[in-house]
Protein backbone atom coordinates (compact mmCIF):
# COMPACT_ATOMS: atom_id res chain seq x y z
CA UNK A 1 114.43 -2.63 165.09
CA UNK A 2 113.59 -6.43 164.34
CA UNK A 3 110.11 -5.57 163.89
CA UNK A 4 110.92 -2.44 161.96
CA UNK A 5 112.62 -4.76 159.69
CA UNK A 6 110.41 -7.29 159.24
CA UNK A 7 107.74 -4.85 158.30
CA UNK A 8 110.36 -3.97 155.60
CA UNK A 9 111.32 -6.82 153.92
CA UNK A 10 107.43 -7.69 153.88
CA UNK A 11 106.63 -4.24 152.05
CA UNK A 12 109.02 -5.01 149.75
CA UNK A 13 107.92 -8.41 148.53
CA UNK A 14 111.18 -9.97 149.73
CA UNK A 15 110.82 -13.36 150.21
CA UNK A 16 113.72 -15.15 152.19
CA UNK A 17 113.23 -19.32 151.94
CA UNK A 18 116.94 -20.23 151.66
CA UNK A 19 119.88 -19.95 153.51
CA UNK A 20 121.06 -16.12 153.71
CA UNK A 21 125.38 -15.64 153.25
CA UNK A 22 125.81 -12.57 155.59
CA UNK A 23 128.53 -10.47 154.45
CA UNK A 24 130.24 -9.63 158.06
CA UNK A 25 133.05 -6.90 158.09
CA UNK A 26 132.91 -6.66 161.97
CA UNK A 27 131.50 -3.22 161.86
CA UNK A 28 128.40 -1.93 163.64
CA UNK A 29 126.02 -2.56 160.55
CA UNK A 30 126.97 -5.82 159.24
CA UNK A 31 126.89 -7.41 162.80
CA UNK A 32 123.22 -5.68 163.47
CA UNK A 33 122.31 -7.42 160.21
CA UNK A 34 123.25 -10.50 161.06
CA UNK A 35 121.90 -10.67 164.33
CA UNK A 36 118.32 -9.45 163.46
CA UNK A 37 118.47 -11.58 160.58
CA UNK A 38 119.34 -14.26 163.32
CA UNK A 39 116.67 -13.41 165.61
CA UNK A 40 113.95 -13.02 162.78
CA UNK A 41 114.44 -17.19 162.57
CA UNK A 42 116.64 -16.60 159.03
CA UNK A 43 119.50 -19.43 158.41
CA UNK A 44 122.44 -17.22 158.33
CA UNK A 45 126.22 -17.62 157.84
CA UNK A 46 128.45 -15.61 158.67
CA UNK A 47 131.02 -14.48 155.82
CA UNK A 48 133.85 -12.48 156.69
CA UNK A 49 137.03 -11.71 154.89
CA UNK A 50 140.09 -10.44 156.31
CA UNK A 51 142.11 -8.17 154.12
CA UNK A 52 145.23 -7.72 156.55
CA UNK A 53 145.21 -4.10 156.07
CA UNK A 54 145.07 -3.19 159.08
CA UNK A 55 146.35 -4.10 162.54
CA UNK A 56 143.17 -4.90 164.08
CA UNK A 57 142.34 -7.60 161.65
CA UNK A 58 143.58 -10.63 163.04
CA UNK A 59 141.67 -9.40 166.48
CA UNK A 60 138.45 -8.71 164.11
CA UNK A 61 138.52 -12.34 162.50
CA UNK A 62 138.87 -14.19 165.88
CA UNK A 63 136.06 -12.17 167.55
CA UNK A 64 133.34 -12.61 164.16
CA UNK A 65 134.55 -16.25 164.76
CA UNK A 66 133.54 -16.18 168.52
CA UNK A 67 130.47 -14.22 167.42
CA UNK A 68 129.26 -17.02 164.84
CA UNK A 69 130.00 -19.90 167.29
CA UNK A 70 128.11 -17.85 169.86
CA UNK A 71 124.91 -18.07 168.20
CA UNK A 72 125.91 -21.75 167.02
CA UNK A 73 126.12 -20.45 162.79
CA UNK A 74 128.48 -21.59 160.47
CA UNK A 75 131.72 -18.65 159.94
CA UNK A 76 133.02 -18.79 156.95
CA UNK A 77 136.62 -16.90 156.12
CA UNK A 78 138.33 -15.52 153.12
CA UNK A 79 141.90 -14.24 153.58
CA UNK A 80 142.38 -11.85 150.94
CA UNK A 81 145.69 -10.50 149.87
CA UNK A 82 146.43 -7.56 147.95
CA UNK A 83 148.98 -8.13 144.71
CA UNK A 84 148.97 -4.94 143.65
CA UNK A 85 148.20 -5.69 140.23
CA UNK A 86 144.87 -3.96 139.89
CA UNK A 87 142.70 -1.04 141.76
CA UNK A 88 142.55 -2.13 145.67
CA UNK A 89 138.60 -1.78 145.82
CA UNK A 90 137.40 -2.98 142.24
CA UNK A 91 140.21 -6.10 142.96
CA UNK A 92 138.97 -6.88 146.77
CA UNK A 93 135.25 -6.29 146.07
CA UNK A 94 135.17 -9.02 143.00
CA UNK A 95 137.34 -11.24 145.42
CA UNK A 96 134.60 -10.90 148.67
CA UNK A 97 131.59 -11.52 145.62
CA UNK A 98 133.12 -14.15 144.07
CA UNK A 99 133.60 -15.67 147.80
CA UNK A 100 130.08 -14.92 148.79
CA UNK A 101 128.65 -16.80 145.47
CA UNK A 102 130.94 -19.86 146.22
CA UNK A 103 129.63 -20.16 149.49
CA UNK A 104 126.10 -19.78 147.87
CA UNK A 105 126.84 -22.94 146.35
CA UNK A 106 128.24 -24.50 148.75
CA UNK A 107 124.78 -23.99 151.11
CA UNK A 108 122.87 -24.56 148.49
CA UNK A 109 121.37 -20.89 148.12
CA UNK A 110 121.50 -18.37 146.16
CA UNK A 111 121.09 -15.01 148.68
CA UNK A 112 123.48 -12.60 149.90
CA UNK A 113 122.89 -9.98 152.51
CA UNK A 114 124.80 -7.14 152.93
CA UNK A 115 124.41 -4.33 155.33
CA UNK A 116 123.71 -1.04 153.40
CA UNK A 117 121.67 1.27 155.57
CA UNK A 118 119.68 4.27 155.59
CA UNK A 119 122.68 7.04 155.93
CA UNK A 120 124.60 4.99 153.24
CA UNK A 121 121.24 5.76 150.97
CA UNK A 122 121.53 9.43 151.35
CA UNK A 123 125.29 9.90 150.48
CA UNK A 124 124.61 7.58 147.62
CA UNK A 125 122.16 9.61 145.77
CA UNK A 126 124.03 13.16 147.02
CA UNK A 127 127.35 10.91 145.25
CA UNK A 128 125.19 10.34 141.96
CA UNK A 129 123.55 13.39 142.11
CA UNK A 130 127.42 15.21 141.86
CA UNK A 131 129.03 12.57 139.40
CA UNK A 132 126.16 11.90 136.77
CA UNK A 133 124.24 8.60 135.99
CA UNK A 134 121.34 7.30 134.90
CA UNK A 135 117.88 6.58 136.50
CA UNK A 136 119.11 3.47 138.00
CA UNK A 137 122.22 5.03 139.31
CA UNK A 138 120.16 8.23 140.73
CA UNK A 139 117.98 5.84 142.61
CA UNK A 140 120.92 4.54 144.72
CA UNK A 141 121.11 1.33 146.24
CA UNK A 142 118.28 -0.92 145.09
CA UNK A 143 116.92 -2.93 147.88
CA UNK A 144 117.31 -6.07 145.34
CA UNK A 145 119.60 -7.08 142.99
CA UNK A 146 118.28 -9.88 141.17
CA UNK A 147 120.89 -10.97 137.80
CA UNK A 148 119.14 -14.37 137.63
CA UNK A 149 121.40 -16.42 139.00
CA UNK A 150 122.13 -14.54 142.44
CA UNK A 151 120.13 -12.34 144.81
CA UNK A 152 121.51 -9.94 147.06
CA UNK A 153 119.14 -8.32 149.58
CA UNK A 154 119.56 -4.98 151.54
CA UNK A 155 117.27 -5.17 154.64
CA UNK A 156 118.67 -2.31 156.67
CA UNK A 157 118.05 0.59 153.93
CA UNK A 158 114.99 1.13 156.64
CA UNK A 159 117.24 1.92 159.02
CA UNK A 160 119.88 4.89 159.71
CA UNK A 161 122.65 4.62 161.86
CA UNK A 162 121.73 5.71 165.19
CA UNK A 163 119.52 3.09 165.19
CA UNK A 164 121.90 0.88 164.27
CA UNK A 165 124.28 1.75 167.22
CA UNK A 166 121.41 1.48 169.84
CA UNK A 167 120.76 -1.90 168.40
CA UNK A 168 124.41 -2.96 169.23
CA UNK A 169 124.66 -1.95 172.43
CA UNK A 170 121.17 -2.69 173.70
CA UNK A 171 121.85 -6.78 172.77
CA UNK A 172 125.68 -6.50 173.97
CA UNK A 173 126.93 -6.77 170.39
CA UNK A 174 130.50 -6.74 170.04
CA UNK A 175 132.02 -4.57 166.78
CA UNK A 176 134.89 -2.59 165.56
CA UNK A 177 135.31 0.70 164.17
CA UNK A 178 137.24 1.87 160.54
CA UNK A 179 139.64 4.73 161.75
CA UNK A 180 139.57 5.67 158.13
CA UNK A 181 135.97 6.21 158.46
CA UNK A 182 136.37 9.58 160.40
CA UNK A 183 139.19 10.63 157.81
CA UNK A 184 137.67 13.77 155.06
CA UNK A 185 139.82 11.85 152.13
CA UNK A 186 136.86 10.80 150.39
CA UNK A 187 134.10 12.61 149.28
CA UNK A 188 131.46 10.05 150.75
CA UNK A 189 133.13 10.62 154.30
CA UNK A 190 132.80 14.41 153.28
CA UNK A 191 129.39 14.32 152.71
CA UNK A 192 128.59 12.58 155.90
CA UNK A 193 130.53 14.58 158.12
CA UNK A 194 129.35 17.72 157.09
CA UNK A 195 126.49 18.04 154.60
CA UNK A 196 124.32 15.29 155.83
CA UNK A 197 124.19 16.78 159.06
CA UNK A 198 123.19 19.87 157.57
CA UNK A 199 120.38 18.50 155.62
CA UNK A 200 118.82 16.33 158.15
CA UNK A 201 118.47 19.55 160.20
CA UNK A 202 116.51 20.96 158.37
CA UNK A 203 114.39 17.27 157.20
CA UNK A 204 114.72 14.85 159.81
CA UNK A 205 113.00 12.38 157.97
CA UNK A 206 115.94 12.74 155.58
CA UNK A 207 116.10 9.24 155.39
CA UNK A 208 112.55 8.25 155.02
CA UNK A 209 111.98 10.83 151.75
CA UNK A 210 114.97 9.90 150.08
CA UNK A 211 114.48 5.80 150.49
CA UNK A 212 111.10 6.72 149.36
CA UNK A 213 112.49 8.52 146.29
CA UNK A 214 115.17 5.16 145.58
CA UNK A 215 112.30 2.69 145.62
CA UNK A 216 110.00 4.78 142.83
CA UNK A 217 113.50 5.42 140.92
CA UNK A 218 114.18 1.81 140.85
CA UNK A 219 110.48 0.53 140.19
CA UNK A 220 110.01 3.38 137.29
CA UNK A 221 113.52 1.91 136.08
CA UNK A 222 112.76 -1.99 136.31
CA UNK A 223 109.52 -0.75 134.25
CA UNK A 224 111.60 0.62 132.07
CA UNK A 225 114.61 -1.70 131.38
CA UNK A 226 112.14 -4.75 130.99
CA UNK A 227 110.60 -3.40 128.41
CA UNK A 228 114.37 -2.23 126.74
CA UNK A 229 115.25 -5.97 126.88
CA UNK A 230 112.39 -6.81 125.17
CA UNK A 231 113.29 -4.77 122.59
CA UNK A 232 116.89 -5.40 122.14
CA UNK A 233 115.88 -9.40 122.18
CA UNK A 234 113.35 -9.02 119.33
CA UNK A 235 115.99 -6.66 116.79
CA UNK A 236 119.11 -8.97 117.72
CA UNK A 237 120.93 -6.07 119.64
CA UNK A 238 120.29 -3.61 116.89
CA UNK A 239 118.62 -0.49 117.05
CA UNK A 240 116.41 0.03 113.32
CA UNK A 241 115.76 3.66 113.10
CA UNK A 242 111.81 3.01 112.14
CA UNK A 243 110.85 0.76 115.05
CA UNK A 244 113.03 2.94 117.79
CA UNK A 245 112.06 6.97 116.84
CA UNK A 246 108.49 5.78 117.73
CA UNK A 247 109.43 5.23 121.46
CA UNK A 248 109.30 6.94 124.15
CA UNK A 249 112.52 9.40 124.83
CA UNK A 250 113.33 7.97 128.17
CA UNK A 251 112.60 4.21 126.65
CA UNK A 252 115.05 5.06 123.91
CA UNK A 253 118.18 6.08 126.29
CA UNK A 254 117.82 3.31 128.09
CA UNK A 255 117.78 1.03 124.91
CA UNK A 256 121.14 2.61 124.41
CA UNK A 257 122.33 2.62 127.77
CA UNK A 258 121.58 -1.51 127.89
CA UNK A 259 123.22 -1.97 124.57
CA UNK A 260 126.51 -0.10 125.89
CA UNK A 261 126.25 -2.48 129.13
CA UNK A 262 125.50 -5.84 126.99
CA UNK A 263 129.37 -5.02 125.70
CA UNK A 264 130.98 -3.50 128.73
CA UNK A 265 131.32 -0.47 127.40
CA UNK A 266 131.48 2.37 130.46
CA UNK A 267 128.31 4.77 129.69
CA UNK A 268 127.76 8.25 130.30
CA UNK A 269 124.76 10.76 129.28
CA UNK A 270 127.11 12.39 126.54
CA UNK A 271 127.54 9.06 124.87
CA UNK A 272 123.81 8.36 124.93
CA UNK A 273 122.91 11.57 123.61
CA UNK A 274 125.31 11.44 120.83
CA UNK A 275 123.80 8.38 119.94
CA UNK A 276 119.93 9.37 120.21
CA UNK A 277 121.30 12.08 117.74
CA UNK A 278 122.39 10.06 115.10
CA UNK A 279 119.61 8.07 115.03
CA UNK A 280 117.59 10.19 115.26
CA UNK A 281 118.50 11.63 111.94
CA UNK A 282 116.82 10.41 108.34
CA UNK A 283 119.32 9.09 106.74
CA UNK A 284 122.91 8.81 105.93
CA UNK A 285 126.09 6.49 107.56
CA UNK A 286 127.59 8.30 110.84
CA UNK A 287 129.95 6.56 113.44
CA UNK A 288 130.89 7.67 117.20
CA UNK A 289 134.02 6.19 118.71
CA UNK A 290 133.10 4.01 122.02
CA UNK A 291 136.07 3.48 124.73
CA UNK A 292 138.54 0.35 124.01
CA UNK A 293 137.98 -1.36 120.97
CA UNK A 294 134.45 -0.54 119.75
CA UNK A 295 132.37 1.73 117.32
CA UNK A 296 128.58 2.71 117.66
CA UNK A 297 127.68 2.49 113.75
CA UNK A 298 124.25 4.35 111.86
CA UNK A 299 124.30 2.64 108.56
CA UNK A 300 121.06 3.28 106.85
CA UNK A 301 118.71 2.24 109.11
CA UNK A 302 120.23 -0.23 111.67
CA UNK A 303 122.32 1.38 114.70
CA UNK A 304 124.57 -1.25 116.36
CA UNK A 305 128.23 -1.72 117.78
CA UNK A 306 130.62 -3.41 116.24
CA UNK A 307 134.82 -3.74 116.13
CA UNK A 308 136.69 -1.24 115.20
CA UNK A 309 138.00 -2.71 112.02
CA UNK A 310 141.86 -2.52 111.70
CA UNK A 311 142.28 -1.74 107.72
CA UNK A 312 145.02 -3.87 106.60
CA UNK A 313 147.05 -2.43 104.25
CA UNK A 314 148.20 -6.45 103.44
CA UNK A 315 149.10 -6.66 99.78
CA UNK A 316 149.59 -10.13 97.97
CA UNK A 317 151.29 -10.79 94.68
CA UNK A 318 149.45 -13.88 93.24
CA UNK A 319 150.86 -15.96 90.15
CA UNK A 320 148.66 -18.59 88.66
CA UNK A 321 149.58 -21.60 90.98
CA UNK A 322 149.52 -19.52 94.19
CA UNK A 323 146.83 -19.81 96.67
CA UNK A 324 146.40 -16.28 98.64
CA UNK A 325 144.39 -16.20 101.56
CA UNK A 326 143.38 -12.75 102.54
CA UNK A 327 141.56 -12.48 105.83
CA UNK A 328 138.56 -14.66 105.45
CA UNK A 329 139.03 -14.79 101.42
CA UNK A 330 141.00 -17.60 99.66
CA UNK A 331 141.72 -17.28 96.14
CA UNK A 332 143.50 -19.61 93.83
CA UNK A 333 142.92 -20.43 90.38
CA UNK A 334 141.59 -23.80 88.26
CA UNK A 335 140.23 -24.75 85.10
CA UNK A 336 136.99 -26.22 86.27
CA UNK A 337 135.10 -24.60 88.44
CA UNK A 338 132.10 -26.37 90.46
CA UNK A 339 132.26 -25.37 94.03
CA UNK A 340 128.52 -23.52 94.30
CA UNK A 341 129.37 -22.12 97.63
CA UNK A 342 132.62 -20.02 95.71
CA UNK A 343 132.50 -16.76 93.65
CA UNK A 344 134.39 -16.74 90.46
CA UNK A 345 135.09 -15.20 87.41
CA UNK A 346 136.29 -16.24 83.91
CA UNK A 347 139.44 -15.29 82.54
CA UNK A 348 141.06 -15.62 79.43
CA UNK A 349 144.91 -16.91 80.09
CA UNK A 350 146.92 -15.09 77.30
CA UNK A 351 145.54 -12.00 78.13
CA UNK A 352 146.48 -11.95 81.90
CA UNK A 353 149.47 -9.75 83.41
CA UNK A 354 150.78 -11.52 85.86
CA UNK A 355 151.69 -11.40 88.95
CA UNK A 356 147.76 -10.23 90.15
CA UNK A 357 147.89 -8.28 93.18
CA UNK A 358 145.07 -8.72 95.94
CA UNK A 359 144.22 -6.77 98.69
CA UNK A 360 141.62 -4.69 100.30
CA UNK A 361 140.23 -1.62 98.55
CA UNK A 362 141.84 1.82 98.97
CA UNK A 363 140.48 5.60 98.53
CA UNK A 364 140.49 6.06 94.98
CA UNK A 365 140.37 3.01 93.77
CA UNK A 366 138.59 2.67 89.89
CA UNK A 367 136.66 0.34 88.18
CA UNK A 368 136.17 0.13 84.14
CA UNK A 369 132.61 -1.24 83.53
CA UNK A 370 130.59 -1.28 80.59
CA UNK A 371 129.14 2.25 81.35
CA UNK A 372 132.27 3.64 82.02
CA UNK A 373 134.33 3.92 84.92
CA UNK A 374 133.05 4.26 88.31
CA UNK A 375 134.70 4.14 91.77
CA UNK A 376 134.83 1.28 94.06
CA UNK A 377 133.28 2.96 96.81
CA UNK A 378 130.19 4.15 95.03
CA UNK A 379 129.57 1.01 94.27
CA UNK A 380 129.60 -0.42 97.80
CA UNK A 381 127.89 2.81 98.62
CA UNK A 382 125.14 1.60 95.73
CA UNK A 383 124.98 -1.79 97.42
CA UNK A 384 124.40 -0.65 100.24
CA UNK A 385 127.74 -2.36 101.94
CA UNK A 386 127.75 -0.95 105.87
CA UNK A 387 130.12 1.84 105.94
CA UNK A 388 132.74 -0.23 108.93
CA UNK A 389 132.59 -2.72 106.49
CA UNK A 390 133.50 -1.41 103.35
CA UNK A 391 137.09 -1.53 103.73
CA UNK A 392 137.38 -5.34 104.22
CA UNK A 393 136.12 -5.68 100.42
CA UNK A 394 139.42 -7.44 98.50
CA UNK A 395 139.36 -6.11 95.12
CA UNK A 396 141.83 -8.09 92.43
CA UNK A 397 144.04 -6.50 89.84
CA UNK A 398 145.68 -7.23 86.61
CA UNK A 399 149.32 -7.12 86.40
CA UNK A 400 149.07 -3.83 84.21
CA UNK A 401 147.09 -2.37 87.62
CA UNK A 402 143.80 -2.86 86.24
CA UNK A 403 140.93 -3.84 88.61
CA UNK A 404 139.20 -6.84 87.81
CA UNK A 405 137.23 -7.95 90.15
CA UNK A 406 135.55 -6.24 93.54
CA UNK A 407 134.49 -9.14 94.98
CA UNK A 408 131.32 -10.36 95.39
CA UNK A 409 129.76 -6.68 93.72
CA UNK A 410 131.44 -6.34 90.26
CA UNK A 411 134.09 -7.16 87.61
CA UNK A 412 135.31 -5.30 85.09
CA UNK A 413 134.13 -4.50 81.78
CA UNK A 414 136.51 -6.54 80.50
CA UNK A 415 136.22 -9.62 82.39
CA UNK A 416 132.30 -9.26 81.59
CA UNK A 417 132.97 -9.13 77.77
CA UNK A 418 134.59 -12.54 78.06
CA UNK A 419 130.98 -14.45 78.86
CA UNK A 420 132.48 -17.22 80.32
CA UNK A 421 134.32 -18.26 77.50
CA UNK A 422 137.48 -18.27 78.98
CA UNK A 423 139.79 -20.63 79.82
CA UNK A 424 140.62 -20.21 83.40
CA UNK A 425 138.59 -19.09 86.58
CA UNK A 426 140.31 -17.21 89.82
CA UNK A 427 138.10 -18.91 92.22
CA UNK A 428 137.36 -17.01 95.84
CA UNK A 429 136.06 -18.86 98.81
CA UNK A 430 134.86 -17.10 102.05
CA UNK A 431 136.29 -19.32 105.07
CA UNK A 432 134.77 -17.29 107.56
CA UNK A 433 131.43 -16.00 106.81
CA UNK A 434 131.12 -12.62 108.43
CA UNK A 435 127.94 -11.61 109.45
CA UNK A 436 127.30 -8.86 107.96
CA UNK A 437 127.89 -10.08 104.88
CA UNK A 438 125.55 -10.48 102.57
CA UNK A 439 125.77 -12.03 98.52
CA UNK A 440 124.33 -9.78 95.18
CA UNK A 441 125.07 -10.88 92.05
């Protein structure tokens, strides 16, 4: 089996030249990994964390101790603890990764191995296969998973099982069993009880053709998801409808795909088809509601996510020595007016109905302008304002309820007749440029 391995991790391009943290549970598979890694002249260390979940764990940790001391490697311990405040295996598996990588730098490596083997392959794919993914995901367990900053190798995907427990026993290897592993409560122990044997009846070289089928998955995907990076990189995690219709189909879903992931946003196939769909169309504003706090937005051309915006329904009264601040709008009046990064307009004092009222623009809403009257949102609509953006305009109004200003896209026929020969200017400063905004005048 050392040999067997060997050969493997040389097909595979994967080069080992620093310490290797060995992720040990005390089962048959992660002490076979260790001790070929071991015997193939690898620095190893063994890692093992007990979760005190079971009996036997006290007994396990003493004896991967023993084991590690045996061979003269450094054993390394986490005792994890359950508090019950989150999912048991999403809340123990980032506790064992977040102990591997501190022991990465504490040996001054950056490599993990764990022991993920042949038979753990097939009920992988059979899993993905049933539940839905994605290329990646139909591929299984990659033999490498590189993020940049941490590698973590799977050298026993060559192997199955059987092999595995001959390996044990022919070098005297002491391990422990999972009771829970011959339990039918979960569908991967379902699948391996009773359709893998099934299927490898009738292909015993199960194993082989379906590790053969997860390496061209992943390499077709890594092809793939390089270039989708590239592409995201180069638009600033946008999507423009001109540049992305051109690609190829399976290019585009995974330009999607990598955008939900970039904001940890759970992804399905229905999501990513919804979204192909509305970009794929010619023209017009469309949104699709993502999980938690996010929207997928088509306005015009661009695709992107974004916050969903909470419309405020905040309403200020504003007499002429107030100062109203309005999300990331100040307003206040003054006589003079030289600030060239503020928006303004001129007002004529004895004509004002006070108190002004400022707030964000509603459904409805009216402006007069010197071709007659025309609503608000046609006019952000004109100006091509993104639609998830429209509704954090503030628009201000005369005491009588007349609309005077939409800022920053047009005042009212009546403030425009005055040609700056008023008296008074309501000054508005952005304090917080948003970045979608954008200035016409």
């Amino acid at each position: 089996m050392e040999k067997k391995i060997a050969k493997f991790l040389k097909e595979q391009n994967l080069i080992i030249d620093k310490p290797l943290i060995v992720a040990v549970s005390g089962g048959a598979d992660s002490v076979a990994l260790l001790y070929v890694l071991y015997k193939l002249g690898y620095k190893v260390i063994l890692a093992h964390v007990n979760h005190h979940k079971r009996k036997e764990s006290e007994i396990e940790e003493a004896e991967m101790k023993k084991f590690a001391d045996s061979l003269s490697i450094p054993f390394e311990l986490l005792n994890y603890h359950y508090d019950g405040m989150d999912n048991f295996h999403n809340d123990s598996h980032n506790a064992r990764y977040n102990f591997f990588k501190e022991l990465c730098a504490k040996y001054n490596t950056n490599m993990i191995a764990t022991a993920h083997h042949m038979d753990d392959q097939i009920e992988t794919v059979l899993m993905k296969l049933m539940e839905g993914s994605n290329l990646y995901g139909y591929g299984g367990i990659a033999i490498l998973n590189d993020d940049g900053e941490y590698k973590i190798i799977r050298p026993l995907l060559c192997v199955d099982k059987e092999e595995i427990y001959s390996y044990v026993k022919n070098n005297n290897l002491v391990y422990f069993e999972d009771s829970s592993n011959h339990q039918d409560d979960f569908l991967r122990n379902r699948l391996r009880h009773h359709v893998v044997p099934l299927l490898k009846a009738e292909c015993p070289s199960l194993g082989e053709k379906i590790e053969e089928y997860s390496i061209q998955a992943h390499e077709a995907f890594d092809y793939i998801r390089r270039q989708s990076k590239a592409y995201l990189k180069e638009n600033n995690d946008e999507i423009s409808y001109e540049s992305f219709n051109g690609l190829d189909i399976a290019l585009r879903k995974d330009i999607i795909a990598l955008l939900l992931e970039n904001n940890n946003i759970r992804k399905n196939n229905d999501i990513i088809l919804k979204i192909l769909k509305i970009m794929e169309e010619s023209n017009g504003s469309k949104e699709i509601h993502l999980e938690g706090k996010y929207l997928f937005v088509r306005s015009y051309n661009i695709g992107k996510i974004v916050l969903k915006t909470e419309i405020s329904d905040a309403s200020y009264l504003m007499n002429l020595e107030d100062t109203i601040t309005i999300g990331n709008y100040m307003f206040y009046f003054t006589k003079s007016h030289n600030n060239i990064l503020a928006k303004s307009i001129n007002l004529c004092y004895n004509v004002l109905e006070f108190p002004f009222t400022i707030r964000y623009i509603k459904e409805g809403d009216n402006i007069h302008l010197n071709v007659g009257t025309k609503k608000v949102s046609r006019i952000l609509i004109d100006k091509k304002v993104p639609k998830e953006n429209r509704s954090q305009v503030p628009v201000v109004i005369n005491g009588n309820g007349e609309i005077l200003w939409v800022y920053d896209y047009a005042k009212s026929d009546s403030v425009s007749k005055q040609k700056n020969s008023g008296d008074i200017y309501l000054v508005c400063e952005v304090i917080k440029h948003d970045e979608w905004w954008y200035s016409e005048d």
